[in-house]
Structure formats: structure tokens, C-alpha cells
N, C-alpha and C. Protein backbone atom coordinates (compact mmCIF):
# COMPACT_ATOMS: atom_id res chain seq x y z
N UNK A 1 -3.20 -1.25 -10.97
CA UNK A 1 -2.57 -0.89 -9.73
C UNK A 1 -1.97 0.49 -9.81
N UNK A 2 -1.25 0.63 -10.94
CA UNK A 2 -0.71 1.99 -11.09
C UNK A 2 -1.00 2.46 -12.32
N UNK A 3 -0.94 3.96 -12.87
CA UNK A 3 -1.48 4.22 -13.66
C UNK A 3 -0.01 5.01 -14.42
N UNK A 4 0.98 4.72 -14.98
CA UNK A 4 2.09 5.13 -16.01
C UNK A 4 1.86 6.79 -15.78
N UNK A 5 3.16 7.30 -15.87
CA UNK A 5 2.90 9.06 -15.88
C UNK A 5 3.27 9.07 -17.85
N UNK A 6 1.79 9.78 -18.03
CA UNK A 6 1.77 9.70 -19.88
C UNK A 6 -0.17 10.81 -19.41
N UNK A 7 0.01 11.19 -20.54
CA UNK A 7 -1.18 12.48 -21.13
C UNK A 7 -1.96 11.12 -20.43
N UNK A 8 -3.41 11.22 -20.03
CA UNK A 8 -4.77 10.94 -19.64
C UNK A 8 -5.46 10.38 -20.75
N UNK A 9 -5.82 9.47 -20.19
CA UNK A 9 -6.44 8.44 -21.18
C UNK A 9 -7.72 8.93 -21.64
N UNK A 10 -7.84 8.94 -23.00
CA UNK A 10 -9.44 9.24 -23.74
C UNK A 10 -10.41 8.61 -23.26
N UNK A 11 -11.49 9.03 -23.17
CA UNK A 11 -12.42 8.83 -22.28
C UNK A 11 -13.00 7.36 -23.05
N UNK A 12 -13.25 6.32 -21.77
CA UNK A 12 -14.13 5.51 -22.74
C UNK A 12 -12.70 4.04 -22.93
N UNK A 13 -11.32 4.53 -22.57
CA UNK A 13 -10.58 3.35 -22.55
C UNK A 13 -10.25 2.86 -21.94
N UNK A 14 -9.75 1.55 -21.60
CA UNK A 14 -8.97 0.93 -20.54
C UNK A 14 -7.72 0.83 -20.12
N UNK A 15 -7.58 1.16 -19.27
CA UNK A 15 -6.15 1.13 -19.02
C UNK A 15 -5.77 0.00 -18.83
N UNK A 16 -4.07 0.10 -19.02
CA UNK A 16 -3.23 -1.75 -19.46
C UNK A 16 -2.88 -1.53 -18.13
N UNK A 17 -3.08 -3.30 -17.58
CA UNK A 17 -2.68 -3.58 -16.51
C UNK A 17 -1.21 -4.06 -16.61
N UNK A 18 -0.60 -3.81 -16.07
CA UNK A 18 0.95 -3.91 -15.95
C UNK A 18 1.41 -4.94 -14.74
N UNK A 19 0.75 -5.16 -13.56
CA UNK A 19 1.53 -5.59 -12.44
C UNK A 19 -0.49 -6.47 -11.39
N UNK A 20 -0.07 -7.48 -11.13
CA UNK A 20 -1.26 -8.52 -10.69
C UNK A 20 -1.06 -8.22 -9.15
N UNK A 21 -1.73 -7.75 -8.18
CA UNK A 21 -1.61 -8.83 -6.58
C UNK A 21 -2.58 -9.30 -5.97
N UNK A 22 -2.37 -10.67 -5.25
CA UNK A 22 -3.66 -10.47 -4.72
C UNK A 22 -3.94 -9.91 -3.75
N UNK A 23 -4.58 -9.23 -3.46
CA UNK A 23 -4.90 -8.76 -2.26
C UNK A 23 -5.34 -9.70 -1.06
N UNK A 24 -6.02 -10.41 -1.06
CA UNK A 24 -6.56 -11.51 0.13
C UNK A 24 -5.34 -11.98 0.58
N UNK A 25 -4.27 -12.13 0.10
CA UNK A 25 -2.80 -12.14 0.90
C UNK A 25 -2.16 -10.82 1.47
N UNK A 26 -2.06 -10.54 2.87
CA UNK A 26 -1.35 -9.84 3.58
C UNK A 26 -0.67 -9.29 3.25
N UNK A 27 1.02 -9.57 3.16
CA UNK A 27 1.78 -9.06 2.90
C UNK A 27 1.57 -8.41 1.37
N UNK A 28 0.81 -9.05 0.29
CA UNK A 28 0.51 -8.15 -1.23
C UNK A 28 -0.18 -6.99 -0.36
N UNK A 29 -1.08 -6.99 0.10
CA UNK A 29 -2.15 -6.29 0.42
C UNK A 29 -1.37 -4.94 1.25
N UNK A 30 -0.65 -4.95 1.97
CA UNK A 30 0.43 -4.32 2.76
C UNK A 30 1.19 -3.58 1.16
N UNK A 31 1.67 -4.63 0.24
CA UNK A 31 2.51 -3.72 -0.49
C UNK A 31 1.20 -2.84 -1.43
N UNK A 32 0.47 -3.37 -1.76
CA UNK A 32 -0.48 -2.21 -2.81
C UNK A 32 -0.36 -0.92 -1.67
N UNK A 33 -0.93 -1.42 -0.73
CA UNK A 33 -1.62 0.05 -0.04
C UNK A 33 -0.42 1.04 0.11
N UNK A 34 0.79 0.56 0.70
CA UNK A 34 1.95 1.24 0.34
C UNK A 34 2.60 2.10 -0.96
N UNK A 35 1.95 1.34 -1.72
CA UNK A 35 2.87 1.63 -2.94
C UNK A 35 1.52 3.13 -3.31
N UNK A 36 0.59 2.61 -2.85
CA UNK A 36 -0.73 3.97 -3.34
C UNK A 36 -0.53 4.83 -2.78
N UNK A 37 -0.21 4.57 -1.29
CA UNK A 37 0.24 6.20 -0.62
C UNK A 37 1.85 6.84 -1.61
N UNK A 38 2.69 5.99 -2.05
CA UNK A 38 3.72 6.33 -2.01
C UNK A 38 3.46 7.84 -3.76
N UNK A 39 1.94 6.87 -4.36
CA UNK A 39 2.14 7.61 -5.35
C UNK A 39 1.05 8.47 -6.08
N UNK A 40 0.24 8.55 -4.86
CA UNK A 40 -0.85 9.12 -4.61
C UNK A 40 -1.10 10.02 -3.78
N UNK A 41 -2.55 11.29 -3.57
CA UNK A 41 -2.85 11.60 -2.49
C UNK A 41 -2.40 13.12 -2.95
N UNK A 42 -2.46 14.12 -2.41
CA UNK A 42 -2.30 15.39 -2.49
C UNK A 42 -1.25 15.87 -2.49
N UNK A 43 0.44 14.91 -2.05
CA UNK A 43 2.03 15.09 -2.45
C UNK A 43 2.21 13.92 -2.58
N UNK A 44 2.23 13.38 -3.48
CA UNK A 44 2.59 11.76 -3.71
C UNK A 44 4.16 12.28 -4.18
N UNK A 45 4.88 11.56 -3.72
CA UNK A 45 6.58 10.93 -3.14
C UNK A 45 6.82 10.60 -4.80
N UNK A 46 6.14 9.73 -5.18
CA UNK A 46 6.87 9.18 -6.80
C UNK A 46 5.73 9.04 -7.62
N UNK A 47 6.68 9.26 -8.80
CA UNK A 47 5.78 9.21 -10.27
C UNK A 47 6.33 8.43 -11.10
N UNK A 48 5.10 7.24 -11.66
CA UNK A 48 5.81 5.78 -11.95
C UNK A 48 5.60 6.23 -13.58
N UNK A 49 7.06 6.07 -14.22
CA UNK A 49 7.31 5.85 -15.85
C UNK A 49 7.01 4.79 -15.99
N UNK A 50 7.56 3.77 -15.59
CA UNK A 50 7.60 2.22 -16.18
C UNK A 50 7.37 1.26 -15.00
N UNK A 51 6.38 0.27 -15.22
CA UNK A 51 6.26 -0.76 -14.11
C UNK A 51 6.14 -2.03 -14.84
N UNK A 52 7.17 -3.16 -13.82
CA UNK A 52 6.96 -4.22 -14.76
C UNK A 52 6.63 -5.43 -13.72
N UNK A 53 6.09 -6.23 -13.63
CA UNK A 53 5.88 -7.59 -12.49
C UNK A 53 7.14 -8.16 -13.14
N UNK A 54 7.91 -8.99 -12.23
CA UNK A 54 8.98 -10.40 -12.91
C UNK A 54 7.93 -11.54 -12.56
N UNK A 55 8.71 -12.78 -12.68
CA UNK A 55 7.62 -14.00 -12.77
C UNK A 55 7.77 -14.55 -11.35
N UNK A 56 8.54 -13.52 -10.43
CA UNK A 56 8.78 -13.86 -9.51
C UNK A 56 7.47 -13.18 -8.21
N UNK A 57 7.10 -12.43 -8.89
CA UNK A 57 5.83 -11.28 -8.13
C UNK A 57 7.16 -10.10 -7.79
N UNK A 58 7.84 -9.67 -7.71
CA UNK A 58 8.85 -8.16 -7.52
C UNK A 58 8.18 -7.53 -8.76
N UNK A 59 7.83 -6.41 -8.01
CA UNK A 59 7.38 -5.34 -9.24
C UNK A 59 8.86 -4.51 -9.08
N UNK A 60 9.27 -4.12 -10.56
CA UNK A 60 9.95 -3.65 -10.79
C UNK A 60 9.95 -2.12 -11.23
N UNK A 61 10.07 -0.86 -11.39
CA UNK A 61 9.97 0.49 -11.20
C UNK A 61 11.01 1.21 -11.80
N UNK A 62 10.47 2.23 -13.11
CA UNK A 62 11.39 3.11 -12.87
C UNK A 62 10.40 4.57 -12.34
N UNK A 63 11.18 5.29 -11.39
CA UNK A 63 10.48 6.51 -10.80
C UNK A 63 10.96 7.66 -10.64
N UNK A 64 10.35 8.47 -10.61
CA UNK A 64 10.85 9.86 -10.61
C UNK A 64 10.21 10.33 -9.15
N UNK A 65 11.09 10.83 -8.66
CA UNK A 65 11.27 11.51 -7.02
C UNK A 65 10.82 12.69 -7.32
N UNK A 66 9.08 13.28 -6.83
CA UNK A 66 8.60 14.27 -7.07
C UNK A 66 9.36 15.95 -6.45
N UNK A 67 9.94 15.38 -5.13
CA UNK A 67 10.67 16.35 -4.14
C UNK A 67 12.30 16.49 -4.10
N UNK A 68 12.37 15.40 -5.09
CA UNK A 68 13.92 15.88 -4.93
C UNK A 68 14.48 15.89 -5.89
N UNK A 69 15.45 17.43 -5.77
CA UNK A 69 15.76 18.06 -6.94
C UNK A 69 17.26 17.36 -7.87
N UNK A 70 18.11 16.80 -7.08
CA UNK A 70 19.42 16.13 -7.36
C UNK A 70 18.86 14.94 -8.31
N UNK A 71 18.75 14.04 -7.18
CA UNK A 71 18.46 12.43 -7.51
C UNK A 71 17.48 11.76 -7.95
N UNK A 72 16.92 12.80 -8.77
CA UNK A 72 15.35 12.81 -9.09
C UNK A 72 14.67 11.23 -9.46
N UNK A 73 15.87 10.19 -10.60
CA UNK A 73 15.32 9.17 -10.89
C UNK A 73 15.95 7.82 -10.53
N UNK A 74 15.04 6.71 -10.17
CA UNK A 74 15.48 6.17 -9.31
C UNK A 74 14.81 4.28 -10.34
N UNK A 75 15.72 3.14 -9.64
CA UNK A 75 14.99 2.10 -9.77
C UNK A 75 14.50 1.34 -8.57
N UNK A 76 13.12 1.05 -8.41
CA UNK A 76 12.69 0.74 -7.21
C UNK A 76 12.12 -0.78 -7.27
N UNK A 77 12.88 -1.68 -6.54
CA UNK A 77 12.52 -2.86 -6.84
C UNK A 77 11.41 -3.08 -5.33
N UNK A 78 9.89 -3.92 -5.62
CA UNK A 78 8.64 -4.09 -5.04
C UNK A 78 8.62 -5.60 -4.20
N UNK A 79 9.05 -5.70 -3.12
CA UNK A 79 8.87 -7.68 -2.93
C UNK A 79 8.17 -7.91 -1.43
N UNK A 80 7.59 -8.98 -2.25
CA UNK A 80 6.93 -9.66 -0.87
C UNK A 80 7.50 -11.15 -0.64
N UNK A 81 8.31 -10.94 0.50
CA UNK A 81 9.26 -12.52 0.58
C UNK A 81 9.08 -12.79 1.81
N UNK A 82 8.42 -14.08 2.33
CA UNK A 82 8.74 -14.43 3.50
C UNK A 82 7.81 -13.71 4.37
N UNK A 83 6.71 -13.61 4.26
CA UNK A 83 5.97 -12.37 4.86
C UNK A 83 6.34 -10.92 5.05
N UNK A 84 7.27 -10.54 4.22
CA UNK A 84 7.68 -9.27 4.45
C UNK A 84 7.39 -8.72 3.23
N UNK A 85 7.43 -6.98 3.09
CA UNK A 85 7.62 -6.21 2.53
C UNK A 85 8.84 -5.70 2.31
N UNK A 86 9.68 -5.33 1.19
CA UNK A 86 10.83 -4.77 1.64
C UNK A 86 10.63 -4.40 0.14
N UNK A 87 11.54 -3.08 -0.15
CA UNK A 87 11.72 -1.89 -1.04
C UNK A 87 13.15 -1.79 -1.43
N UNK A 88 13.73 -1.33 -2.90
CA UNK A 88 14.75 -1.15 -2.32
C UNK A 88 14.97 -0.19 -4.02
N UNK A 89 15.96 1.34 -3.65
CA UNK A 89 16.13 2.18 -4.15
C UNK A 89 17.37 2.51 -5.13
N UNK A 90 17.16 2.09 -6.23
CA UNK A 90 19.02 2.23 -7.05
C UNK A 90 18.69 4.04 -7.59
N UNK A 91 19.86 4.39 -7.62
CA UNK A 91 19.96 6.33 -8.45
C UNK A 91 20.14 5.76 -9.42
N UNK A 92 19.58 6.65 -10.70
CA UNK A 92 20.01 6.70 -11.99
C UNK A 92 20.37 7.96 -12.23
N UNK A 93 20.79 8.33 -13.23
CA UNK A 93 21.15 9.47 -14.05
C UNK A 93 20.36 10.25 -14.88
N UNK A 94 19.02 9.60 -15.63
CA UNK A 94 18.24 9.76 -16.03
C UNK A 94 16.89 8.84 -15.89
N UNK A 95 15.75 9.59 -16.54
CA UNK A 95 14.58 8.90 -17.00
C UNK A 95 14.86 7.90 -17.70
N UNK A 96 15.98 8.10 -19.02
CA UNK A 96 15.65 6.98 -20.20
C UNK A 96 16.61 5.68 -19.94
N UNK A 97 17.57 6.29 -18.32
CA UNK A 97 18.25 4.93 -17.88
C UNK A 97 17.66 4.35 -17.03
N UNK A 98 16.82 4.88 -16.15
CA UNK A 98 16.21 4.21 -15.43
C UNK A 98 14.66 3.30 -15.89
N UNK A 99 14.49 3.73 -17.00
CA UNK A 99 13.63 2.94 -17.76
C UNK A 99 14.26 1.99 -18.71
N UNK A 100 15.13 2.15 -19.02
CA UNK A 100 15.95 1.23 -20.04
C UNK A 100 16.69 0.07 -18.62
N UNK A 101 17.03 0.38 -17.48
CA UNK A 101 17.40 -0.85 -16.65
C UNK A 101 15.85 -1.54 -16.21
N UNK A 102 15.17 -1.29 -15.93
CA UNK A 102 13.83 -1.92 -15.61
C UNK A 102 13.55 -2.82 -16.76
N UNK A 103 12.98 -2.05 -18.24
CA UNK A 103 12.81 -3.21 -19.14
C UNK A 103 14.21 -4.34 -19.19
N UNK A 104 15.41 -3.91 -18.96
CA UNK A 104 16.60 -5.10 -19.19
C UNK A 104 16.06 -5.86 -17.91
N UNK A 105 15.59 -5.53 -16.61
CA UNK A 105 15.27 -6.51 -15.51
C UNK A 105 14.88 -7.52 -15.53
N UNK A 106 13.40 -7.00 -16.38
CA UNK A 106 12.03 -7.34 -16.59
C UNK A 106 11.74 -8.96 -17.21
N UNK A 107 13.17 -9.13 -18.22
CA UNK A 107 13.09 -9.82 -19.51
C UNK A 107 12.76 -11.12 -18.71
């Protein structure tokens, strides 16, 4: 689904899947396509360090805000509840906190 911001994979490997949806459900299907614009495309919005699924389906996120210069890193929690989509944005201070609260999420 997403591809980790890290050097480009040697040719010939697979990349680790990190996060499952199905798509033939709506509301997943609503969040992938979202989440691809959000980090894709010719100014993609965020650049994903760390992604984790819980056992709950919430993908969990730490991200870096390509455009903004202050609040650059962020934790972005992913859910599909109830037929909805909904997002939601914590500030961190850094990269290695906002990746260090995601894996503590994750557990």
C-alpha cells in the first residue's frame, strides 16, 4: 500500500507489506485511494517513515509534512468505522518521536 521513505529497493526485491485492505469494501477502498493521493503524485502532502496496521484495521503513521516548515512531523492515525473514513493528526517534535509513538501504538 505504501512504500516507507528509505534509499530504493534493489532491483529484483520485494517490498514488505506493512498494512492489508480490502478493497471490495467501500469505505477501505475510499481510505487507500485517499491515503495515495495524500502521498503520491507530483506534490504529495506526506512522506510515510513508519506504517503499522493495529488488529483493529487503523493504520497507524508516522509522517513527515512535505510543505510545512514548523510542524513538519506528525502521527496520523487511518480508520474505517461505521462506514466512515476519518483521519486524525497528533504534532511531534521529531522523526524519531513520532516513530517511536507509532511502534509504542502498534504493540
Amino acid at each position: 500500500m505504501a512504500r516507507l521513505a528509505r534509499k530504493s529497493l534493489p532491483h529484483g526485491s520485494i517490498p514488505h507489506i506493512v498494512a492489508k485492505l480490502d478493497l471490495s469494501d467501500g469505505p477501505q477502498r475510499e481510505l487507500h485511494a485517499f491515503f495515495q493521493r495524500m502521498h503520491t503524485g507530483r506534490w504529495p502532502a506526506l512522506r510515510t517513515l513508519v506504517l503499522r496496521q493495529a488488529k483493529d484495521g487503523t493504520l497507524m503513521e508516522a509522517a513527515e509534512w512535505l510543505r510545512e516548515p514548523r510542524e513538519r512531523f506528525v502521527v496520523v492515525e487511518w480508520t474505517v468505522r461505521d462506514g466512515r473514513l476519518t483521519w486524525r493528526c497528533r504534532t511531534m517534535t521529531s522523526a524519531r518521536a513520532s516513530i517511536s509513538a507509532v511502534r509504542a501504538m502498534a504493540l
